[in-house]
PDB file of N, CA and C in Angstrom:
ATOM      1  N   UNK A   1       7.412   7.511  -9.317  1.00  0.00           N
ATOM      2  CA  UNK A   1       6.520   8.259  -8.451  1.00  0.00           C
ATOM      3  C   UNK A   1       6.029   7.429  -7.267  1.00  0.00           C
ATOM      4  N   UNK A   2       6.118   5.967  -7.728  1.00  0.00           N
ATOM      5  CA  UNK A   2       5.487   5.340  -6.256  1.00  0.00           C
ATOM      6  C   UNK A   2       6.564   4.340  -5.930  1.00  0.00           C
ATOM      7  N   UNK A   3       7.916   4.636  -6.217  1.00  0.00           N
ATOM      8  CA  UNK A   3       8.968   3.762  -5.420  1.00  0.00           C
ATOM      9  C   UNK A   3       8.607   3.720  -3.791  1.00  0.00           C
ATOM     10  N   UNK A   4       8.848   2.545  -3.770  1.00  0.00           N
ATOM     11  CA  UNK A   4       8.583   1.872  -2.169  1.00  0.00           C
ATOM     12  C   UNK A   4      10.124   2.408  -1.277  1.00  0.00           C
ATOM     13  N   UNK A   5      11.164   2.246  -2.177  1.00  0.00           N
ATOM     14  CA  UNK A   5      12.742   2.926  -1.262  1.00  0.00           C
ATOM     15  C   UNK A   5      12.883   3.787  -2.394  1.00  0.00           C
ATOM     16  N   UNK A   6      13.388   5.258  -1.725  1.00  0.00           N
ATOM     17  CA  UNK A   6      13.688   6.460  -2.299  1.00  0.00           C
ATOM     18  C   UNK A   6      15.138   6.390  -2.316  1.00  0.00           C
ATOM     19  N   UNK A   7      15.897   5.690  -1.768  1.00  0.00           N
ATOM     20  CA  UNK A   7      17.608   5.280  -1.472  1.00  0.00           C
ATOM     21  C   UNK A   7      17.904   3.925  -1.438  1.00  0.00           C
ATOM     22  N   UNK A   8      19.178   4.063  -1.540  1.00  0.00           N
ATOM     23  CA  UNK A   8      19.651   2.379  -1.086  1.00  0.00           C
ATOM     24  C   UNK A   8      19.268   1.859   0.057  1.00  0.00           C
ATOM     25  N   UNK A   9      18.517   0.806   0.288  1.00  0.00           N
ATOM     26  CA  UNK A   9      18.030   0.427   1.534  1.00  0.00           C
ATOM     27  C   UNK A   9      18.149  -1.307   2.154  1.00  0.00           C
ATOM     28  N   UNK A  10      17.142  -1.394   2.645  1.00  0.00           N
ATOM     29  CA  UNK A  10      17.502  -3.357   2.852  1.00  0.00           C
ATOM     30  C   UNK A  10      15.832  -3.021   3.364  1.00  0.00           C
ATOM     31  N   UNK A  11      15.391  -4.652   3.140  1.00  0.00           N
ATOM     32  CA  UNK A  11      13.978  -4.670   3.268  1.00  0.00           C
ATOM     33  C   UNK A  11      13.610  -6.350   3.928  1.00  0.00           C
ATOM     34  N   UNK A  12      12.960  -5.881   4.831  1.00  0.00           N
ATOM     35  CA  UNK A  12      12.843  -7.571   5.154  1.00  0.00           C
ATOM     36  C   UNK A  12      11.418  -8.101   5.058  1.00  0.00           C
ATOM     37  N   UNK A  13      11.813  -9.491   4.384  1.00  0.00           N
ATOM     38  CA  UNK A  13      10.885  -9.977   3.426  1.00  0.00           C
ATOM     39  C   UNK A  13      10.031 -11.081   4.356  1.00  0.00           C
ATOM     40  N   UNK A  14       8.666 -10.835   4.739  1.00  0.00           N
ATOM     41  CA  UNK A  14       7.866 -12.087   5.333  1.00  0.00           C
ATOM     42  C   UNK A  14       7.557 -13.086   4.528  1.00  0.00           C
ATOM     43  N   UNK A  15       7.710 -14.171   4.744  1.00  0.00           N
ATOM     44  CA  UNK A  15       6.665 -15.349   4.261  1.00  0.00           C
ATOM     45  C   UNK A  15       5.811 -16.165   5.280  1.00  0.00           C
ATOM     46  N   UNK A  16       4.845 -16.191   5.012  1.00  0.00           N
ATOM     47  CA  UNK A  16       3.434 -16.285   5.969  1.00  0.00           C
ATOM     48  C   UNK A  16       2.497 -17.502   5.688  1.00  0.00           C
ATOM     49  N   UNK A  17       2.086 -17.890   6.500  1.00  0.00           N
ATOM     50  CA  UNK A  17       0.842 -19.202   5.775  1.00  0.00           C
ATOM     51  C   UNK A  17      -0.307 -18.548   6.232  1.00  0.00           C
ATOM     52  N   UNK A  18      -1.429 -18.398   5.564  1.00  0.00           N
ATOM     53  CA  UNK A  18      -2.484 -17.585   5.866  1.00  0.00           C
ATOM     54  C   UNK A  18      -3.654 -18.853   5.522  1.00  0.00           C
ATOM     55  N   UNK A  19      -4.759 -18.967   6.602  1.00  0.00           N
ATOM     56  CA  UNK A  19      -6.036 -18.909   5.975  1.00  0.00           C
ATOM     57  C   UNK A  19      -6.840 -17.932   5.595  1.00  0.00           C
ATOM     58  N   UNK A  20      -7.897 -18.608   5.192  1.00  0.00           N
ATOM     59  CA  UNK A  20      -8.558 -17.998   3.970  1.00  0.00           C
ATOM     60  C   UNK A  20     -10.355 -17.781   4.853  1.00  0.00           C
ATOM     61  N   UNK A  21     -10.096 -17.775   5.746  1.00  0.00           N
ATOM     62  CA  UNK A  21     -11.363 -17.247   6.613  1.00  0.00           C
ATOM     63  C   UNK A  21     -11.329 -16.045   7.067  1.00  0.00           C
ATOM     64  N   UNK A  22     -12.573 -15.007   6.863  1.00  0.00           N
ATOM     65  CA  UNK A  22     -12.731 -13.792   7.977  1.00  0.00           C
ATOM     66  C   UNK A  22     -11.435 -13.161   9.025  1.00  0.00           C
ATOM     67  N   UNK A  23     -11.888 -14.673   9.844  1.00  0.00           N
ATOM     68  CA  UNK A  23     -10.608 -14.255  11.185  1.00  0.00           C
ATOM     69  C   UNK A  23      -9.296 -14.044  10.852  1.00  0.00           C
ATOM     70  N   UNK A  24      -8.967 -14.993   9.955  1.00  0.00           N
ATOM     71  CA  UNK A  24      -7.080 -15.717   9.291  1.00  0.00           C
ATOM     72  C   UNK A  24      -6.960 -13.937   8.880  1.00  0.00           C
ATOM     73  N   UNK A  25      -7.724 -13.785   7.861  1.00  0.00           N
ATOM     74  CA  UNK A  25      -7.285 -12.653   7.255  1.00  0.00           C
ATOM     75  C   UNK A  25      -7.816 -11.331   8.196  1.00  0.00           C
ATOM     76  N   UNK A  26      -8.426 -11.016   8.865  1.00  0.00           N
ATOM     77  CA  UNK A  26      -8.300 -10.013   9.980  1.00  0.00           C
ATOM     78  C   UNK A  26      -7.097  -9.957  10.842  1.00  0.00           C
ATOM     79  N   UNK A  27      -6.712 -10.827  11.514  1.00  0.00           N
ATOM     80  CA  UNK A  27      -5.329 -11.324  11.980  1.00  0.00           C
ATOM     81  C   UNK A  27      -4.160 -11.119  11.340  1.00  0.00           C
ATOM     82  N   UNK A  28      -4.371 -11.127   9.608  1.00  0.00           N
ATOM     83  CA  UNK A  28      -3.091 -10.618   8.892  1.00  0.00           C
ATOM     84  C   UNK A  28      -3.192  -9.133   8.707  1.00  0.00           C
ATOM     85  N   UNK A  29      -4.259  -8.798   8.794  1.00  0.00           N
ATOM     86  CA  UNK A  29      -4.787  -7.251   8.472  1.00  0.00           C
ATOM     87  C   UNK A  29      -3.685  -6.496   9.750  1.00  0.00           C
ATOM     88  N   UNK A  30      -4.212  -7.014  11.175  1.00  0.00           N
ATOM     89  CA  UNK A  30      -4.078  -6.375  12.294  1.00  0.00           C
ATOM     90  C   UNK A  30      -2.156  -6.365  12.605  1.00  0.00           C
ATOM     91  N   UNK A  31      -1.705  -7.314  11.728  1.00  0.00           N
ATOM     92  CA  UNK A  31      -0.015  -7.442  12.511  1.00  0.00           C
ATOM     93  C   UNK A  31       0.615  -6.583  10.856  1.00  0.00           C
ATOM     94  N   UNK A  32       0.127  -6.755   9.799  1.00  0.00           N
ATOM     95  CA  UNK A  32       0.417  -6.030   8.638  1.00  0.00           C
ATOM     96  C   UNK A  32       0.537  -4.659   8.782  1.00  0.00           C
ATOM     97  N   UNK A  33      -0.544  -3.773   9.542  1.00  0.00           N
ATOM     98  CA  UNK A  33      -0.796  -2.812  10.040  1.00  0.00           C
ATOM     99  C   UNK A  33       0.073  -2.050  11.236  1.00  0.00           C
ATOM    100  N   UNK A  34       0.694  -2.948  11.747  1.00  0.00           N
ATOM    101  CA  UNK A  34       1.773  -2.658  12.994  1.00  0.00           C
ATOM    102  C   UNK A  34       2.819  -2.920  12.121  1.00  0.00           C
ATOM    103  N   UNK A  35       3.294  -3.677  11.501  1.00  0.00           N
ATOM    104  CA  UNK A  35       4.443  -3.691  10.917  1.00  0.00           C
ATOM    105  C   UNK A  35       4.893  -2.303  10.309  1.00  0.00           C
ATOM    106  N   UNK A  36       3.963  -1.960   9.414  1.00  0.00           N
ATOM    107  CA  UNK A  36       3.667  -0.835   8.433  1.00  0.00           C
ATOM    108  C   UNK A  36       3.729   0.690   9.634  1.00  0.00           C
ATOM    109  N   UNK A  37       3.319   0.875  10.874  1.00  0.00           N
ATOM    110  CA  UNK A  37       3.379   1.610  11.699  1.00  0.00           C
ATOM    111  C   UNK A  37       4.844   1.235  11.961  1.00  0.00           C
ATOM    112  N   UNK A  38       6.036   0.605  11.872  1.00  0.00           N
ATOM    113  CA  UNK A  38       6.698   0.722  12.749  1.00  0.00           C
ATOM    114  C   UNK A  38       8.285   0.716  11.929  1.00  0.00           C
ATOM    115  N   UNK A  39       7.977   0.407  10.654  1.00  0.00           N
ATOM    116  CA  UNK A  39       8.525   1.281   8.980  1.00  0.00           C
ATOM    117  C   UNK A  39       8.472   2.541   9.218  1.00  0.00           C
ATOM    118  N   UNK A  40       7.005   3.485   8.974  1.00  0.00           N
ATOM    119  CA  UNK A  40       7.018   4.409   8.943  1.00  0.00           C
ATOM    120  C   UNK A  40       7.209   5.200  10.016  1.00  0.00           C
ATOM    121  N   UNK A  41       7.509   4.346  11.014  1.00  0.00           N
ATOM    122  CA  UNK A  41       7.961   5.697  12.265  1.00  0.00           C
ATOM    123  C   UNK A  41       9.046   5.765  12.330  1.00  0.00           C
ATOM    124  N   UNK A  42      10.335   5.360  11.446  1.00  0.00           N
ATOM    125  CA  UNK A  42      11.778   4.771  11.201  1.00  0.00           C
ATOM    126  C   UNK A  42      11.879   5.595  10.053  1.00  0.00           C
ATOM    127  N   UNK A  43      10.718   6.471   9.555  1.00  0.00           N
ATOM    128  CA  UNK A  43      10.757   7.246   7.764  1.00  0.00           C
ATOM    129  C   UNK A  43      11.278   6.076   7.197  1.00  0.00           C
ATOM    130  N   UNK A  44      10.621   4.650   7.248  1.00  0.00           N
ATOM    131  CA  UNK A  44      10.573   3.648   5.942  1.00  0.00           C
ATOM    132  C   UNK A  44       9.263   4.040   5.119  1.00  0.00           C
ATOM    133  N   UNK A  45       9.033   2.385   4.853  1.00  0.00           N
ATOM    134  CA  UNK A  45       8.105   2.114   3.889  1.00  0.00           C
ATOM    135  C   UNK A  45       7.659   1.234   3.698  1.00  0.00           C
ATOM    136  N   UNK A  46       7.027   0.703   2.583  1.00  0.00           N
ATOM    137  CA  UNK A  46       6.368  -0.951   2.466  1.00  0.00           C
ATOM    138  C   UNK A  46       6.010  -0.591   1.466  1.00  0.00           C
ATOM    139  N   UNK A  47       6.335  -2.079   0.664  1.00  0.00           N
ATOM    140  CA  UNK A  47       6.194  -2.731  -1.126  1.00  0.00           C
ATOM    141  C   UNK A  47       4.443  -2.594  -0.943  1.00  0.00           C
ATOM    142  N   UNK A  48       4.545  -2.336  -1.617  1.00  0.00           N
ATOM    143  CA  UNK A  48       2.522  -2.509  -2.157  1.00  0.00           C
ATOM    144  C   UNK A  48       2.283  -3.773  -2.106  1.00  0.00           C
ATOM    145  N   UNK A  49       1.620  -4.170  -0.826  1.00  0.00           N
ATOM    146  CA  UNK A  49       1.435  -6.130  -1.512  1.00  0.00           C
ATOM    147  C   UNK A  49       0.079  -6.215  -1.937  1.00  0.00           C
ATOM    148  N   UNK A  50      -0.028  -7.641  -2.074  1.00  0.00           N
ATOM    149  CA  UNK A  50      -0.780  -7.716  -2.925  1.00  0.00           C
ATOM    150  C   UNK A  50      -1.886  -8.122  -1.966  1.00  0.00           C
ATOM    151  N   UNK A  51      -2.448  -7.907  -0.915  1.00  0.00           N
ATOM    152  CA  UNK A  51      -3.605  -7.766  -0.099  1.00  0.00           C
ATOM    153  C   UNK A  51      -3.290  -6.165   0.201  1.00  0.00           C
ATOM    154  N   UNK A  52      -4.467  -5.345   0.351  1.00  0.00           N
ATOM    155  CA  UNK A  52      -4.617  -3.668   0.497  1.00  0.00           C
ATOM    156  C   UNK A  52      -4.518  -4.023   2.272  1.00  0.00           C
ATOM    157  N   UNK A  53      -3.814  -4.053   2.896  1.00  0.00           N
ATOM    158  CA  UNK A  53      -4.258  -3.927   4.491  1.00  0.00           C
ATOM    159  C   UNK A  53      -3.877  -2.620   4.869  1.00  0.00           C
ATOM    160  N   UNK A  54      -2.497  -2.059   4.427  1.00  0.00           N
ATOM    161  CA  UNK A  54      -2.477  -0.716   5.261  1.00  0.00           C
ATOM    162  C   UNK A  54      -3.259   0.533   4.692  1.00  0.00           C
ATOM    163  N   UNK A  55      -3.684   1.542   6.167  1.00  0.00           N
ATOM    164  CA  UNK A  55      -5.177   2.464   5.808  1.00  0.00           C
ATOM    165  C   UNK A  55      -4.451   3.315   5.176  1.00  0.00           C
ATOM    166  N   UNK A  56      -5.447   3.991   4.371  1.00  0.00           N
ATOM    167  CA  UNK A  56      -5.191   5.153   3.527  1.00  0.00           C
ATOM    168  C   UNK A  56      -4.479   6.197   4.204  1.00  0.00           C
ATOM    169  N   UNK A  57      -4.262   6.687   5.661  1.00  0.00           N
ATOM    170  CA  UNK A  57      -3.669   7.273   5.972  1.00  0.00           C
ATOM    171  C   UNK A  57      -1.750   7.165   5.886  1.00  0.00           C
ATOM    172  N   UNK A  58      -1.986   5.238   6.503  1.00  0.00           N
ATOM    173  CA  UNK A  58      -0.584   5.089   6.331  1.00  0.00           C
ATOM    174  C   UNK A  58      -0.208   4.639   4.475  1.00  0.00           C
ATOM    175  N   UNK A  59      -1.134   4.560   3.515  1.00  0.00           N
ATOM    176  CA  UNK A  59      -0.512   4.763   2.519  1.00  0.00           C
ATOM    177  C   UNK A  59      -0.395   6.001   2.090  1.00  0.00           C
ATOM    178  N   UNK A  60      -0.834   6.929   2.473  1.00  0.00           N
ATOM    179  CA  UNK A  60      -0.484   8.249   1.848  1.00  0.00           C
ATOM    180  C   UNK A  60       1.312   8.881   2.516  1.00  0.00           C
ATOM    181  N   UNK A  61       1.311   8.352   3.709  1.00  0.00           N
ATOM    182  CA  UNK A  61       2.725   8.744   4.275  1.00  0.00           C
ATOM    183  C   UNK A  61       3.837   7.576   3.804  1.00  0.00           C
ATOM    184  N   UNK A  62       3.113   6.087   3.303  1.00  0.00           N
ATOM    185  CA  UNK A  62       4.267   6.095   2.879  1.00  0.00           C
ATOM    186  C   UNK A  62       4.898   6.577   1.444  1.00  0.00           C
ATOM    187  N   UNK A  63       3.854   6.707   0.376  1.00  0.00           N
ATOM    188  CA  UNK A  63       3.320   7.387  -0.693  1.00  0.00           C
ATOM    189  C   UNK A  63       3.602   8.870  -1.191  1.00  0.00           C
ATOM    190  N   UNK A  64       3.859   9.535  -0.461  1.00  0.00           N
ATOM    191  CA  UNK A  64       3.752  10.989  -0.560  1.00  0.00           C
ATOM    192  C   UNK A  64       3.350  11.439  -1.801  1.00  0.00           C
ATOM    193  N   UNK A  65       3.865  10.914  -3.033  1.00  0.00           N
ATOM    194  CA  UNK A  65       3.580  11.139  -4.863  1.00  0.00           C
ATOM    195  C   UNK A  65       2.450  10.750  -5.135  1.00  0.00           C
ATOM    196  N   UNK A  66       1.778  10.064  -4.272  1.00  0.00           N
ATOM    197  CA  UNK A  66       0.543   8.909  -4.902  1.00  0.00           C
ATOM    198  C   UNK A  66      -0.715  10.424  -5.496  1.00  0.00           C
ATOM    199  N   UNK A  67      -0.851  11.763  -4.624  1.00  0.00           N
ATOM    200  CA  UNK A  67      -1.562  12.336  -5.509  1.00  0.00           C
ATOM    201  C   UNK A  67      -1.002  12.922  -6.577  1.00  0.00           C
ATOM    202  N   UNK A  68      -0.319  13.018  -7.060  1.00  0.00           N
ATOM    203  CA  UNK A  68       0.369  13.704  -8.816  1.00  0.00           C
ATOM    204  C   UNK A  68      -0.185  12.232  -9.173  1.00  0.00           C
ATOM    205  N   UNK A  69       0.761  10.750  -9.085  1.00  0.00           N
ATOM    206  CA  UNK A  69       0.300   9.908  -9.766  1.00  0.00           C
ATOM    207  C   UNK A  69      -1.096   9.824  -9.441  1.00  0.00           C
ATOM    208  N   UNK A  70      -2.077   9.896  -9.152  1.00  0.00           N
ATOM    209  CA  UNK A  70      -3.702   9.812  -9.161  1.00  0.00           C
ATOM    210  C   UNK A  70      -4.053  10.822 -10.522  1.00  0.00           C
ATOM    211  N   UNK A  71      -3.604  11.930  -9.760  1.00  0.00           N
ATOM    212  CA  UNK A  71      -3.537  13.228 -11.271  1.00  0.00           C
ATOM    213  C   UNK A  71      -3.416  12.559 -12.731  1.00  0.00           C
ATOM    214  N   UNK A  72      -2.287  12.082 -12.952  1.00  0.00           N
ATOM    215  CA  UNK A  72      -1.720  11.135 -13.771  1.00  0.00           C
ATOM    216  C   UNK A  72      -2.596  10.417 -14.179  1.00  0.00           C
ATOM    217  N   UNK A  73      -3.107   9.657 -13.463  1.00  0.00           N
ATOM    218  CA  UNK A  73      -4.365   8.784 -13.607  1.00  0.00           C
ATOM    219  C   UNK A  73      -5.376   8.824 -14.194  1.00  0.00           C
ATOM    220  N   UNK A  74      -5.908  10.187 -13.413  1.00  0.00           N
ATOM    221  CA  UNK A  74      -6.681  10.538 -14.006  1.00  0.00           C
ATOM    222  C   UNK A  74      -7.007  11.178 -15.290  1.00  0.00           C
ATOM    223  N   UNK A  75      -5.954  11.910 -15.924  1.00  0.00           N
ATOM    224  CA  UNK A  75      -5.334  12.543 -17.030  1.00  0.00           C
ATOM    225  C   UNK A  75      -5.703  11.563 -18.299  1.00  0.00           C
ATOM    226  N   UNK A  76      -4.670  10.395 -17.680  1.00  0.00           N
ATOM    227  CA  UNK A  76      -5.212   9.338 -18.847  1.00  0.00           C
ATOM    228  C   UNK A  76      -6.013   8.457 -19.095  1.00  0.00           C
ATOM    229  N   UNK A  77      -6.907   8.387 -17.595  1.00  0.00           N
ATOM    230  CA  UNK A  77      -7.853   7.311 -17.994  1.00  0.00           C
ATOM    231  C   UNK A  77      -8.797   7.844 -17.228  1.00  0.00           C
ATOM    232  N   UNK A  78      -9.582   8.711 -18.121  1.00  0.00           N
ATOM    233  CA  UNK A  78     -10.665   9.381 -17.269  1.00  0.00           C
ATOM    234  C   UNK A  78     -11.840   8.842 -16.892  1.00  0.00           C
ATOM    235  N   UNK A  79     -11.462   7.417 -17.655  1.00  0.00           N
ATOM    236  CA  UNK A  79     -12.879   6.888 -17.729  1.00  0.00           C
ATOM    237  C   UNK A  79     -12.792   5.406 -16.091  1.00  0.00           C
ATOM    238  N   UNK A  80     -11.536   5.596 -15.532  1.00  0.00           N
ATOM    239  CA  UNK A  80     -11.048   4.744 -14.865  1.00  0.00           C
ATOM    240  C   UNK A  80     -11.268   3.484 -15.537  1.00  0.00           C
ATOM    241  N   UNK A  81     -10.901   2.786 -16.422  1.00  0.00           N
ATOM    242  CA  UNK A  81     -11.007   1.454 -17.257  1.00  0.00           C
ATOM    243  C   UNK A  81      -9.752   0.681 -16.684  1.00  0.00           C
ATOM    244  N   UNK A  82      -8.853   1.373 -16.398  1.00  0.00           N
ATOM    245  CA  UNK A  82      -7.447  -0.203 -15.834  1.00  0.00           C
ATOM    246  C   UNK A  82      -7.663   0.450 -14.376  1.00  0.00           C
ATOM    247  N   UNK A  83      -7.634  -0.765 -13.541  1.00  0.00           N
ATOM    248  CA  UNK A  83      -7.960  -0.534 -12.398  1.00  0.00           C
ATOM    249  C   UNK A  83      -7.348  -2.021 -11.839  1.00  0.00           C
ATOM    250  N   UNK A  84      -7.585  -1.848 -10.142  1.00  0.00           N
ATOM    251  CA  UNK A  84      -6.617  -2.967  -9.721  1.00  0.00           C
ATOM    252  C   UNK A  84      -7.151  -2.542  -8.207  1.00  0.00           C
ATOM    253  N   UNK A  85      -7.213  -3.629  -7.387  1.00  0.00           N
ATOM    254  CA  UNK A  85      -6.880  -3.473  -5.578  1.00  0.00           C
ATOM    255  C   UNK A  85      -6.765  -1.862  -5.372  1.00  0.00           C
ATOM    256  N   UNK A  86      -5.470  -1.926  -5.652  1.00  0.00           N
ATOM    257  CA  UNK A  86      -4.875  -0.745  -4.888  1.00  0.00           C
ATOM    258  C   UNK A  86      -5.458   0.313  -5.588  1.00  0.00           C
ATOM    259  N   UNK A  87      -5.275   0.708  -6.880  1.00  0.00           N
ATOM    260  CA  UNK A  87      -7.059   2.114  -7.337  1.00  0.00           C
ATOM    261  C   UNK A  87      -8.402   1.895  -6.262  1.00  0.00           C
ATOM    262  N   UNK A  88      -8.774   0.658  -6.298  1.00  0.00           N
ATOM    263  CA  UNK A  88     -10.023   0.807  -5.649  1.00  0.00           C
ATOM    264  C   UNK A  88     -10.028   1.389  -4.175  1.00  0.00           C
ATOM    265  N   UNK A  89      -9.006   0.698  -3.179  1.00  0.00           N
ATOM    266  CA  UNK A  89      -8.572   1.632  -2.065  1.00  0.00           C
ATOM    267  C   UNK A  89      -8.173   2.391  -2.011  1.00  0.00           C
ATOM    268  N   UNK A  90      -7.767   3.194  -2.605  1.00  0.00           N
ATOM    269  CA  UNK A  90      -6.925   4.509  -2.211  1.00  0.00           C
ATOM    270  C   UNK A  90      -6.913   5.436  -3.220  1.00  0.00           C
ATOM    271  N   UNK A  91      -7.908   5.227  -4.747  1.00  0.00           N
ATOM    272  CA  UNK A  91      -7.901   6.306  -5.798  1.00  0.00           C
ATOM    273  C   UNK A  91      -8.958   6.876  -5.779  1.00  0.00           C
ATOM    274  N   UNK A  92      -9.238   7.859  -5.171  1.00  0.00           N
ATOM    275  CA  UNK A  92     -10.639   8.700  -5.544  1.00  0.00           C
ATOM    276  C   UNK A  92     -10.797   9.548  -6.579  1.00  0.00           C
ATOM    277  N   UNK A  93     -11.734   8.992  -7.628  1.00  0.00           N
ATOM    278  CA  UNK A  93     -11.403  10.111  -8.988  1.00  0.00           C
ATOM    279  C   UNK A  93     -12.753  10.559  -8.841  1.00  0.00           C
TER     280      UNK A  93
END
């Protein structure tokens, strides 16, 4: 339900040196965010990483399933008890 490629695809992989200040990570926020705009205007996508930077808008387009899986979610854990980053941004139960 939340495959990142729906087909055979190719994906290109960053490796980054980041600080760990305000700015460092605003700066990764702001080029993460264009990257992710420029996937999805190509009908790509992007791996879930493991910092939440792209907005709920562009995870829902790249996402399209993410509400059944929320449904899902919610179904079985009504009490929201497993949780993670990405629930906290983008799961509204």
């Amino acid at each position: 339900m939340m495959a990142w490629a729906k087909t055979e695809v190719f994906a290109f992989v960053i490796y980054y040196r980041q600080g760990v200040s305000s700015t460092e990570k605003q700066k990764v926020k702001v080029w993460t965010q264009q990257l992710i705009d420029a996937s999805l205007s190509e009908e790509g996508s992007y791996y879930l990483p493991y910092q939440i930077y792209a907005t709920p808008t562009q995870f829902a387009k790249a996402y399209p399933n993410s509400s059944a899986f929320f449904k899902l979610k919610k179904k079985y854990d009504p009490s929201y008890k497993f949780r993670n980053k990405l629930f906290d941004a983008y799961y509204k139960n």
